[in-house]
PDB file of N, CA and C in Angstrom:
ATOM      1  N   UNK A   1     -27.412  -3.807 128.918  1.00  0.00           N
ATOM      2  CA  UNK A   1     -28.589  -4.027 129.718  1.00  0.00           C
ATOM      3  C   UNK A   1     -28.352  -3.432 131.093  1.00  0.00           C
ATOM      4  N   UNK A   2     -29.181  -2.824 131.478  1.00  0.00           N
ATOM      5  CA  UNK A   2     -29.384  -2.288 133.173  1.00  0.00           C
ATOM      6  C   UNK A   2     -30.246  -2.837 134.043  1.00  0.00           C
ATOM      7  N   UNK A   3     -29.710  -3.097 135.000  1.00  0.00           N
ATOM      8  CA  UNK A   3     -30.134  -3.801 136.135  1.00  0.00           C
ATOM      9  C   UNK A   3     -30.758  -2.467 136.818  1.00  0.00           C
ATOM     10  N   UNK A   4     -32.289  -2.142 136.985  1.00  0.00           N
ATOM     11  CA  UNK A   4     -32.931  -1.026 137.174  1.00  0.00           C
ATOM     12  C   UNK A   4     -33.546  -1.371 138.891  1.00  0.00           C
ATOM     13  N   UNK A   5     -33.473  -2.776 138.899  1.00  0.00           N
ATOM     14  CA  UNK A   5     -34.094  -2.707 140.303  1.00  0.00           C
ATOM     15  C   UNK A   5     -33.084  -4.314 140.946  1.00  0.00           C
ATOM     16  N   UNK A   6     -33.005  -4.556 142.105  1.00  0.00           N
ATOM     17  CA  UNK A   6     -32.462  -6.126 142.438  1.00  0.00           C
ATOM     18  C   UNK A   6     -32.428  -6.437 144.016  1.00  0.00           C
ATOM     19  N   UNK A   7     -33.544  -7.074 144.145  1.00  0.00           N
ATOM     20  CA  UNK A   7     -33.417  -7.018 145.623  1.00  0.00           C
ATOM     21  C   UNK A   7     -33.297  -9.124 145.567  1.00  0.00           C
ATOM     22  N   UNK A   8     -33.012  -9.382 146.845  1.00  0.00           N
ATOM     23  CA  UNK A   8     -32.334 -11.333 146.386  1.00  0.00           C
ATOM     24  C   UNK A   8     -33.635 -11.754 146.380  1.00  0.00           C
ATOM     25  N   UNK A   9     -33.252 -12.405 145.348  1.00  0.00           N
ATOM     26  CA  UNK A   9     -34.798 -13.311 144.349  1.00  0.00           C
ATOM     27  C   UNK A   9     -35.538 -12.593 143.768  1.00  0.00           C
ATOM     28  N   UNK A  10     -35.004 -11.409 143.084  1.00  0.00           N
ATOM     29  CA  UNK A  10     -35.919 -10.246 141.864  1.00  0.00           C
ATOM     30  C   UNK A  10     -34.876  -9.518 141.272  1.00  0.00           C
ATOM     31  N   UNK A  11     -34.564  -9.116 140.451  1.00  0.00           N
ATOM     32  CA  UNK A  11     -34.080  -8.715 139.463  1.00  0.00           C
ATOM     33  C   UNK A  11     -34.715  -8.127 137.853  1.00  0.00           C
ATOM     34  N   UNK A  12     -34.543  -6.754 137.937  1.00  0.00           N
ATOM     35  CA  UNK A  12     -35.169  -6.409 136.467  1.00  0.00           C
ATOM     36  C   UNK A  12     -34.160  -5.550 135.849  1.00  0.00           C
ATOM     37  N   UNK A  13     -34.117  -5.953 134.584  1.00  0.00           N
ATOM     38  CA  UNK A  13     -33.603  -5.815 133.945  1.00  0.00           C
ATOM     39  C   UNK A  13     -34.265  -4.732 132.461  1.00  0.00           C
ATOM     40  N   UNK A  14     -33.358  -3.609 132.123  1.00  0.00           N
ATOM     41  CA  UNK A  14     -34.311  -2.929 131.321  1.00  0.00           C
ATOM     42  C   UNK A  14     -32.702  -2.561 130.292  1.00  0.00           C
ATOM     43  N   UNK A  15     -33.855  -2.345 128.983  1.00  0.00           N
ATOM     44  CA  UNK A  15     -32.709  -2.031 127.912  1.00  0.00           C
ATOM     45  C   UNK A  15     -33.611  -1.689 126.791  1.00  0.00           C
ATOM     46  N   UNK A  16     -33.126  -1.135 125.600  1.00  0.00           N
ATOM     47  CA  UNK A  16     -33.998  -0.944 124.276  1.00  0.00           C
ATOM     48  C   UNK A  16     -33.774  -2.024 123.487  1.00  0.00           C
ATOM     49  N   UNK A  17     -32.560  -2.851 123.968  1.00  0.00           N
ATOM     50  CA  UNK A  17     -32.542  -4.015 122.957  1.00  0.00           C
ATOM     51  C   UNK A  17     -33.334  -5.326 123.529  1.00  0.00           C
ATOM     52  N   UNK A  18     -33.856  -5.182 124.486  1.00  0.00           N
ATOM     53  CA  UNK A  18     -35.078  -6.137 124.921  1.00  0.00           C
ATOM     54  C   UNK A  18     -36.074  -6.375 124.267  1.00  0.00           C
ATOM     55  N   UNK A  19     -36.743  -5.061 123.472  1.00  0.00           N
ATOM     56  CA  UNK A  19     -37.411  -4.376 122.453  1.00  0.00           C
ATOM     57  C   UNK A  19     -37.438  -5.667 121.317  1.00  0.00           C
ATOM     58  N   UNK A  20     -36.284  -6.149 120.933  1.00  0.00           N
ATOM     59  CA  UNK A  20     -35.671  -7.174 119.931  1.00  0.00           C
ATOM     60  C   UNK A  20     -36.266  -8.528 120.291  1.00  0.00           C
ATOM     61  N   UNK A  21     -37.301  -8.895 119.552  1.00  0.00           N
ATOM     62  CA  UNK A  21     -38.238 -10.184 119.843  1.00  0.00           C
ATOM     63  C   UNK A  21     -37.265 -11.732 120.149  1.00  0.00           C
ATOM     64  N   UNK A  22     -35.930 -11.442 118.736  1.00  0.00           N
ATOM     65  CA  UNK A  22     -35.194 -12.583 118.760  1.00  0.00           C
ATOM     66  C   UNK A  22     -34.294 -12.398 120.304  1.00  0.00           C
ATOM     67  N   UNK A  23     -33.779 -11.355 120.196  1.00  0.00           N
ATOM     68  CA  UNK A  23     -32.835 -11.232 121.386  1.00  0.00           C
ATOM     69  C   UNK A  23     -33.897 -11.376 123.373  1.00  0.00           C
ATOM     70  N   UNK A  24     -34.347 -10.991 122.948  1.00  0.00           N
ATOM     71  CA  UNK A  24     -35.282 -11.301 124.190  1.00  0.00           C
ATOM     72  C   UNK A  24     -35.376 -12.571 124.058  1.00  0.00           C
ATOM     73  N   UNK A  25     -35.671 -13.789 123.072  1.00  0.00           N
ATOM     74  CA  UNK A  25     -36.212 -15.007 123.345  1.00  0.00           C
ATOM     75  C   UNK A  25     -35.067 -15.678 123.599  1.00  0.00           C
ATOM     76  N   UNK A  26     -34.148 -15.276 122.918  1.00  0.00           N
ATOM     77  CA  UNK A  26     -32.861 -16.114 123.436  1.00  0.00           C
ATOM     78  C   UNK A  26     -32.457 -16.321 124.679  1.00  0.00           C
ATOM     79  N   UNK A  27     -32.437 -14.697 125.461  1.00  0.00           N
ATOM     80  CA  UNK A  27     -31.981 -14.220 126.861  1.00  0.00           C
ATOM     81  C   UNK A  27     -33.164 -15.502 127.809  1.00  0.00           C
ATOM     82  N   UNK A  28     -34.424 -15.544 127.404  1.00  0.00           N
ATOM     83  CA  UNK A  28     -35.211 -16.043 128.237  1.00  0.00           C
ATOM     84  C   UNK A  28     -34.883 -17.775 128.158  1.00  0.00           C
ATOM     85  N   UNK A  29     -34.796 -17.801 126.808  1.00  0.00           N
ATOM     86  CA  UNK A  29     -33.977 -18.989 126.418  1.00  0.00           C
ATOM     87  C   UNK A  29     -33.063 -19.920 127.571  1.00  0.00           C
ATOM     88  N   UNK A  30     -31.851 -18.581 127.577  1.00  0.00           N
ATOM     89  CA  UNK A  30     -30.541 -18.983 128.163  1.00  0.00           C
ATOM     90  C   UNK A  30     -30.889 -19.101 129.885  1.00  0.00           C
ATOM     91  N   UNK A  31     -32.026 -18.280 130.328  1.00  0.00           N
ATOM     92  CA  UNK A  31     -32.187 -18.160 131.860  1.00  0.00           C
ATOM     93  C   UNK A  31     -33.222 -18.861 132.408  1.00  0.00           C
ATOM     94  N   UNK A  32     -34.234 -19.609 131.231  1.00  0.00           N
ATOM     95  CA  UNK A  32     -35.796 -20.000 132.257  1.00  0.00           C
ATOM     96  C   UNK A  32     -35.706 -21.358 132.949  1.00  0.00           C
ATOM     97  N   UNK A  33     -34.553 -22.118 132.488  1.00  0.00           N
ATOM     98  CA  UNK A  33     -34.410 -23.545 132.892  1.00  0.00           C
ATOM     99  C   UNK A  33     -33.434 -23.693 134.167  1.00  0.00           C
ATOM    100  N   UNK A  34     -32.973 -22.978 134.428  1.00  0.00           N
ATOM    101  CA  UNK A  34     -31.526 -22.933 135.681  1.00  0.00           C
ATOM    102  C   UNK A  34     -33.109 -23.454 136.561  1.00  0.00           C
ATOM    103  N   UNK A  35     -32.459 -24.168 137.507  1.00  0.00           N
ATOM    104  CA  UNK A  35     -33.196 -24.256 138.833  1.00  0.00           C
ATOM    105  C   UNK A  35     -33.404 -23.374 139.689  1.00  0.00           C
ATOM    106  N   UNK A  36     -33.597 -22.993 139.773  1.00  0.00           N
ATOM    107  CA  UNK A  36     -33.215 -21.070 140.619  1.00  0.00           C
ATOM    108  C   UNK A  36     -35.057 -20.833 139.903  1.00  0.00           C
ATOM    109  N   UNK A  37     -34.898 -20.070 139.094  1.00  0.00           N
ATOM    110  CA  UNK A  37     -35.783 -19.137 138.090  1.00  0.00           C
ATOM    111  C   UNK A  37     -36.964 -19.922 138.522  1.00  0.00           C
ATOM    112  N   UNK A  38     -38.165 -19.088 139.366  1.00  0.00           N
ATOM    113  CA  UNK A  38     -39.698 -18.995 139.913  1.00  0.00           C
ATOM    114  C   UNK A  38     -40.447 -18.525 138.452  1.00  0.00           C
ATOM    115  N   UNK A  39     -40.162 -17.207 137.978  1.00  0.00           N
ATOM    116  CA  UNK A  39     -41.010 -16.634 136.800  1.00  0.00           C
ATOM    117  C   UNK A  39     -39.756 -15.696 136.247  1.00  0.00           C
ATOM    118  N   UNK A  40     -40.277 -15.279 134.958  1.00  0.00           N
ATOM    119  CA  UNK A  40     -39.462 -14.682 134.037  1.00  0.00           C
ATOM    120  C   UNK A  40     -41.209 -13.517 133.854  1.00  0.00           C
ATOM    121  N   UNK A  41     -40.890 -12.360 133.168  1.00  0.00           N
ATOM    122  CA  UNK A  41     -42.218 -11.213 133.189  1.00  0.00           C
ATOM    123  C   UNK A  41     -41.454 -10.800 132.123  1.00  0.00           C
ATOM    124  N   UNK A  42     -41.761 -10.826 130.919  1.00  0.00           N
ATOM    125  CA  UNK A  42     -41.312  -9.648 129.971  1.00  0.00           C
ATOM    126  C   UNK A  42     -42.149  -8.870 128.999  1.00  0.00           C
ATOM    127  N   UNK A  43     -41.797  -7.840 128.813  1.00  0.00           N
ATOM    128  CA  UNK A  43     -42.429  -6.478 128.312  1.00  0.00           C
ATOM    129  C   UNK A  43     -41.834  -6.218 127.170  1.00  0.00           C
ATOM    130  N   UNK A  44     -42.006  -6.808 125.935  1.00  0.00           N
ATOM    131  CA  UNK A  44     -41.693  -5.958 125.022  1.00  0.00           C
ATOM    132  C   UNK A  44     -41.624  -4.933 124.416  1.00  0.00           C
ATOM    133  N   UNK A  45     -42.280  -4.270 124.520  1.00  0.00           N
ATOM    134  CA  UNK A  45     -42.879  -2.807 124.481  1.00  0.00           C
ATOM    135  C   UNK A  45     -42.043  -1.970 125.222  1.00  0.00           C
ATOM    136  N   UNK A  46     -41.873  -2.326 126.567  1.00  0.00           N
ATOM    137  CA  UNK A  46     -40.968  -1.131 127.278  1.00  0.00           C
ATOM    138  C   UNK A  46     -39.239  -2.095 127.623  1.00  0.00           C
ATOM    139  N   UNK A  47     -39.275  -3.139 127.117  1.00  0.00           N
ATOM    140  CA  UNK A  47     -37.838  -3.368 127.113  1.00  0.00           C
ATOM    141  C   UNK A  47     -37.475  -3.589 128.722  1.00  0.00           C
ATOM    142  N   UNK A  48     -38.515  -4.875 129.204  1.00  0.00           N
ATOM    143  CA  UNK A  48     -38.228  -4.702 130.531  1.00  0.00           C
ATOM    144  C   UNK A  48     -38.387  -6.325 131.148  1.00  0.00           C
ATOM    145  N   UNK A  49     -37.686  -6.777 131.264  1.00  0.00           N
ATOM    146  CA  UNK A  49     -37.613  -8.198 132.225  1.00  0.00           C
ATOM    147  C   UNK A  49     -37.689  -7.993 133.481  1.00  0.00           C
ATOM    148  N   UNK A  50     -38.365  -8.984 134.247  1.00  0.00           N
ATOM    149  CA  UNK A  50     -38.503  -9.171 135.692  1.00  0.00           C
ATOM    150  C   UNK A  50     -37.973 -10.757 135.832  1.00  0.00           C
ATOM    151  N   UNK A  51     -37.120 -10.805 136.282  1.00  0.00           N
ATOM    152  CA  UNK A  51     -36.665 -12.501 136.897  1.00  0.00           C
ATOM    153  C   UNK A  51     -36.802 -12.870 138.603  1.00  0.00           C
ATOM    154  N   UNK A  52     -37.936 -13.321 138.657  1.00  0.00           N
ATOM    155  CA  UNK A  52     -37.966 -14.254 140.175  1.00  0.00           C
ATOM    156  C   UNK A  52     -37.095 -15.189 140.722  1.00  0.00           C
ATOM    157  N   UNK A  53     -36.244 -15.484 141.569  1.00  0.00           N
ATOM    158  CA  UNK A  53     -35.704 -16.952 141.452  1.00  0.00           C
ATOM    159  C   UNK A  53     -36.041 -16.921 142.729  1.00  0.00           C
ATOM    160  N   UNK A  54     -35.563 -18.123 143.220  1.00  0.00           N
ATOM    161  CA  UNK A  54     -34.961 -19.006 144.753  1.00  0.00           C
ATOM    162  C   UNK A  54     -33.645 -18.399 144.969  1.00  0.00           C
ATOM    163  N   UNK A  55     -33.835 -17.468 145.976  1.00  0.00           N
ATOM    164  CA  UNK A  55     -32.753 -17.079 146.961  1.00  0.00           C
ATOM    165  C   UNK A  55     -31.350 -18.375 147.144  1.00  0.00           C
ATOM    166  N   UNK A  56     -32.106 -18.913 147.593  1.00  0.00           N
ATOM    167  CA  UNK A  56     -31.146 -20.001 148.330  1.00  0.00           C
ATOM    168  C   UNK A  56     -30.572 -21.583 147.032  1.00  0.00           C
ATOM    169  N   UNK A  57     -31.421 -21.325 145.971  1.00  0.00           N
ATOM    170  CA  UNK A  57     -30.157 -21.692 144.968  1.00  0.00           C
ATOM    171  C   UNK A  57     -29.601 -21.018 143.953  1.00  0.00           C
ATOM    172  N   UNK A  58     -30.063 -19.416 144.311  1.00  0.00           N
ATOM    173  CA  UNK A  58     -28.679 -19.055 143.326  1.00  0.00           C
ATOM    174  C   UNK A  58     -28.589 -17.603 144.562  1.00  0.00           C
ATOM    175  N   UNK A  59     -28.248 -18.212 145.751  1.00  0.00           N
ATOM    176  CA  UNK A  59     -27.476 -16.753 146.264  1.00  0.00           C
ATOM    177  C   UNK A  59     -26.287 -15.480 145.717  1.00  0.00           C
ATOM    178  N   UNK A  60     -26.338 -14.726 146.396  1.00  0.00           N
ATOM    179  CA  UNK A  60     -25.640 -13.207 145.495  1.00  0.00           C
ATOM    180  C   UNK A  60     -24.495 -13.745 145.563  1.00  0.00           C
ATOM    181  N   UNK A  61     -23.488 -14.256 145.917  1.00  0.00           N
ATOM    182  CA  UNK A  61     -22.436 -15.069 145.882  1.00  0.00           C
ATOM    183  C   UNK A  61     -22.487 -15.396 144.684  1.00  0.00           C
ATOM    184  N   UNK A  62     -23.325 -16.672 144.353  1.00  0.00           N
ATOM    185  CA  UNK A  62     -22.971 -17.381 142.842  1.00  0.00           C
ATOM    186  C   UNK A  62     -23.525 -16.303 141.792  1.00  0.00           C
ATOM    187  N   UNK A  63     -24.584 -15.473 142.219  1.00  0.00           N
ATOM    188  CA  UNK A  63     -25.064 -14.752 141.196  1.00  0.00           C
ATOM    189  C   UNK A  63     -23.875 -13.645 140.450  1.00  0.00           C
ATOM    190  N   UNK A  64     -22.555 -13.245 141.123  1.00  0.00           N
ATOM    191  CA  UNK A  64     -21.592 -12.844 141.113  1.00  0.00           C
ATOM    192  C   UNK A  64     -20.877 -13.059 140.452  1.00  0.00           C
ATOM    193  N   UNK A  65     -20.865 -14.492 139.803  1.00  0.00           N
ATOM    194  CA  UNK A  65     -19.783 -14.860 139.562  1.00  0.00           C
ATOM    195  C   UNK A  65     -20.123 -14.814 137.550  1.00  0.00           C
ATOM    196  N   UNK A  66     -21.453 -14.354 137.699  1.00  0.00           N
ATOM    197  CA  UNK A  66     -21.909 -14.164 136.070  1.00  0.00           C
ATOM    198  C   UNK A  66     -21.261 -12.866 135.540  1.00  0.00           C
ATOM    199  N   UNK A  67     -21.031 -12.131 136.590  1.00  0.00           N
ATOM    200  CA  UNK A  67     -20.610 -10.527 136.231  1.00  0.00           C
ATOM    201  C   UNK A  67     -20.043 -10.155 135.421  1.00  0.00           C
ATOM    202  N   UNK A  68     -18.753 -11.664 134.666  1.00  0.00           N
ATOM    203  CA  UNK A  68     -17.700 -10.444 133.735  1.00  0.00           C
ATOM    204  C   UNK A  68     -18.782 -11.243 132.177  1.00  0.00           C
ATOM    205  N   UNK A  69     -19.776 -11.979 132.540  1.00  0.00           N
ATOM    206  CA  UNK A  69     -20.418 -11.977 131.488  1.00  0.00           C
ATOM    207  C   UNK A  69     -21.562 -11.329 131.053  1.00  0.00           C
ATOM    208  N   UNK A  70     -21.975 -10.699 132.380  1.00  0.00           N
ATOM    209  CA  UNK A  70     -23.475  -9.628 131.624  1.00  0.00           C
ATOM    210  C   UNK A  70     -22.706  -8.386 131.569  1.00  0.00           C
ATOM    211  N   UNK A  71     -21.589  -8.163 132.163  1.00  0.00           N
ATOM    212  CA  UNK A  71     -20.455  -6.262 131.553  1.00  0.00           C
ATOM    213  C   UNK A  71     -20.256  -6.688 130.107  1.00  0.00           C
ATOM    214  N   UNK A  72     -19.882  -7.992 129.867  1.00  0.00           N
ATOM    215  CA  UNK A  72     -19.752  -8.199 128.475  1.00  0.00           C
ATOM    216  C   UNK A  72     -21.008  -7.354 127.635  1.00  0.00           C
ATOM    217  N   UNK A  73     -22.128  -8.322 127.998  1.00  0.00           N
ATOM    218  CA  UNK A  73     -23.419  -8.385 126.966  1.00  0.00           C
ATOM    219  C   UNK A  73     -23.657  -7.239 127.024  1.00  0.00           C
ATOM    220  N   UNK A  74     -23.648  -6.255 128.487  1.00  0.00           N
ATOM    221  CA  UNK A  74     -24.116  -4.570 128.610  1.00  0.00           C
ATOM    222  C   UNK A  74     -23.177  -4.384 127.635  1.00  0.00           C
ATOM    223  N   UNK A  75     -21.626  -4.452 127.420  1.00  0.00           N
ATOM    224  CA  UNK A  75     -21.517  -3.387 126.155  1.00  0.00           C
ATOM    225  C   UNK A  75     -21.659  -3.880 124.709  1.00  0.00           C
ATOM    226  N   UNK A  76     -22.130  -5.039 125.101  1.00  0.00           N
ATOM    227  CA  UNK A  76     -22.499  -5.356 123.348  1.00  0.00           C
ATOM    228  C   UNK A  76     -23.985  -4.532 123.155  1.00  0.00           C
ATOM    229  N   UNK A  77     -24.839  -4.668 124.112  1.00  0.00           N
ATOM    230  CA  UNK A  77     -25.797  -3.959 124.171  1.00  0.00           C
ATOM    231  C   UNK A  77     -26.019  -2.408 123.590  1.00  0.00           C
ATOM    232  N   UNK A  78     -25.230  -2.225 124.720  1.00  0.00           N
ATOM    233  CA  UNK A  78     -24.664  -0.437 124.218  1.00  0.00           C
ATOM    234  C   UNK A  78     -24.309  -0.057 123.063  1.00  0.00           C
ATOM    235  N   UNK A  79     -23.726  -1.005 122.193  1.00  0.00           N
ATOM    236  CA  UNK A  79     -23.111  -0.725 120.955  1.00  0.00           C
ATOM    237  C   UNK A  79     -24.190  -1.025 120.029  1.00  0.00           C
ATOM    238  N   UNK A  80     -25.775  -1.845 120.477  1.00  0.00           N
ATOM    239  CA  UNK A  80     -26.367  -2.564 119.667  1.00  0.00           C
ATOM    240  C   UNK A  80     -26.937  -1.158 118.535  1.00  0.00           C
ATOM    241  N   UNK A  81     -27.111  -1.404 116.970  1.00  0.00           N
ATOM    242  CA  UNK A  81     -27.922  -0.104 116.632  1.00  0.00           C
ATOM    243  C   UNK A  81     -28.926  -0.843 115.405  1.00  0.00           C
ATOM    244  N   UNK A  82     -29.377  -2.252 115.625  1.00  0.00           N
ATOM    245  CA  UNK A  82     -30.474  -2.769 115.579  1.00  0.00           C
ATOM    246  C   UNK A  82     -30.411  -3.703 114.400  1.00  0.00           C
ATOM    247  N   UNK A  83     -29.151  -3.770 113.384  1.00  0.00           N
ATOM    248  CA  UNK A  83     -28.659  -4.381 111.981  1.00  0.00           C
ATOM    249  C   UNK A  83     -27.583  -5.628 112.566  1.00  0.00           C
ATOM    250  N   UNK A  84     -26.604  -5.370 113.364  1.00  0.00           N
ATOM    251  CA  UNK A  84     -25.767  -6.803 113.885  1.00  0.00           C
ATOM    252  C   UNK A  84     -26.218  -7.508 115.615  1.00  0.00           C
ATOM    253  N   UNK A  85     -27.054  -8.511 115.806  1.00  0.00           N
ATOM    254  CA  UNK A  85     -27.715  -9.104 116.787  1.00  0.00           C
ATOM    255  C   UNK A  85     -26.571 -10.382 116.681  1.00  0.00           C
ATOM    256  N   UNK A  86     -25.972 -10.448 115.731  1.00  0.00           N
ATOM    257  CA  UNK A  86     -24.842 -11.747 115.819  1.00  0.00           C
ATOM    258  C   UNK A  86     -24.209 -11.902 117.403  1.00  0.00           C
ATOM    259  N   UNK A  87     -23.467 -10.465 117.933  1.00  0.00           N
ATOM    260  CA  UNK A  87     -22.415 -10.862 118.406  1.00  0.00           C
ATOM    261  C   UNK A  87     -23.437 -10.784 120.257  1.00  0.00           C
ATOM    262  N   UNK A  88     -24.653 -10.374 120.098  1.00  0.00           N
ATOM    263  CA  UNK A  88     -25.622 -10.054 121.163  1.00  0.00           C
ATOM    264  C   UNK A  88     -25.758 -11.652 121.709  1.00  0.00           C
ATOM    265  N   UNK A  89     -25.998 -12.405 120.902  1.00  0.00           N
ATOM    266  CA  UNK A  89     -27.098 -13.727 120.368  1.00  0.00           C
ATOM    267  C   UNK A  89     -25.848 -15.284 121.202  1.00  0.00           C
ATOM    268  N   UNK A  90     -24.717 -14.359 120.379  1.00  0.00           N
ATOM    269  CA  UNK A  90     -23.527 -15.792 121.001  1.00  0.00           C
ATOM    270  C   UNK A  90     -23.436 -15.189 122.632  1.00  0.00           C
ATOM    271  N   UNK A  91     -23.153 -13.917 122.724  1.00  0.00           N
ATOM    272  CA  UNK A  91     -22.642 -14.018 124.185  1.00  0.00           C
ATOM    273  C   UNK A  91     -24.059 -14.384 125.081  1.00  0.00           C
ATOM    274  N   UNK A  92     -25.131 -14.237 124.462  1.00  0.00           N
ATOM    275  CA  UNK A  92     -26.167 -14.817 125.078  1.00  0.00           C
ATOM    276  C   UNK A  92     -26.026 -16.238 125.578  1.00  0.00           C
ATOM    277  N   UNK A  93     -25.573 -17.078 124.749  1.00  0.00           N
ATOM    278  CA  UNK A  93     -25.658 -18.520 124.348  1.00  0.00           C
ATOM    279  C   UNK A  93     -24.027 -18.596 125.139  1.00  0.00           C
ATOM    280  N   UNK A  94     -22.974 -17.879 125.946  1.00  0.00           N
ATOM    281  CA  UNK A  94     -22.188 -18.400 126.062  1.00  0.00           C
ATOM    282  C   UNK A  94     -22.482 -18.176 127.466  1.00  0.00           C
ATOM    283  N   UNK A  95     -23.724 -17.150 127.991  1.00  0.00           N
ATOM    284  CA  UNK A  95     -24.339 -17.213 129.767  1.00  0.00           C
ATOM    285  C   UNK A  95     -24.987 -18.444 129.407  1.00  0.00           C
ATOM    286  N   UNK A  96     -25.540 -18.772 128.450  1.00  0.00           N
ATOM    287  CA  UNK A  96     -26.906 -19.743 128.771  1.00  0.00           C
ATOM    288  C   UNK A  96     -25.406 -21.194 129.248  1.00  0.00           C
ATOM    289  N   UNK A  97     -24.389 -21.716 128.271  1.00  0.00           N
ATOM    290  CA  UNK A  97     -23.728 -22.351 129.129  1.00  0.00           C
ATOM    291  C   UNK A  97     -23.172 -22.391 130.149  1.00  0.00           C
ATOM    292  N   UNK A  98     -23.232 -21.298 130.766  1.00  0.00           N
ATOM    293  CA  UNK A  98     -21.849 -21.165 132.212  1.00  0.00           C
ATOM    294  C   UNK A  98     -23.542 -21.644 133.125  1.00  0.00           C
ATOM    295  N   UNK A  99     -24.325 -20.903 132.932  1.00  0.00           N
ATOM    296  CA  UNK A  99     -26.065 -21.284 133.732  1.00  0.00           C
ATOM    297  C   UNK A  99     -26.010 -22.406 133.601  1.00  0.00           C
ATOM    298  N   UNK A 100     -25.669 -23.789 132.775  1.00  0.00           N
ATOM    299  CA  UNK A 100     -26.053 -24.995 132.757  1.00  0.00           C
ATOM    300  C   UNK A 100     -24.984 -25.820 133.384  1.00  0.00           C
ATOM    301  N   UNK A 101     -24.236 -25.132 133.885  1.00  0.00           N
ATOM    302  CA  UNK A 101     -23.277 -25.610 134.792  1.00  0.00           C
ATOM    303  C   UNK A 101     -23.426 -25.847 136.226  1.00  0.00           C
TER     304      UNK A 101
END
């Protein structure tokens, strides 16, 4: 996944595996409940998330500290070729816990 735009409290996110109805619902899944998150915008069609939050409860500091888990998901991403969503789906579900923390 690529982070195509990110200014604090917006973030979009674009990929072809967004495209993926299950994998998109999960991702939105794992991110719409954090306290932070204003709106979630997604585009299936062009494979494109927009995430709003509150600046000031999830400053770039903590937002930082997700990093060695979305380099993860980007190269599961990268590798995705549309038949194994298994290994997409857990590391999804293993941000959605570190977020409920």
């Amino acid at each position: 996944m690529n982070v195509s735009s990110f200014f604090p409290g917006r973030i979009r996110i674009r990929d072809e595996v967004l495209k993926d109805g299950e994998i998109s619902a999960a991702l939105r899944a794992a991110i719409e409940n954090h306290e932070a998150i204003k709106n979630i915008d997604h585009n299936l069609r062009t494979g494109s998330v927009l995430i709003e939050y509150h600046v000031s409860k999830l400053p770039v500091e903590k937002l930082m500290t997700f990093q060695k888990e979305l380099l993860e998901l980007q190269k599961l991403c990268d590798r995705y070729n549309g038949s194994d969503k298994s290994a997409i789906l857990l590391k999804i579900g293993e941000l959605k816990e570190k977020l409920a923390l």
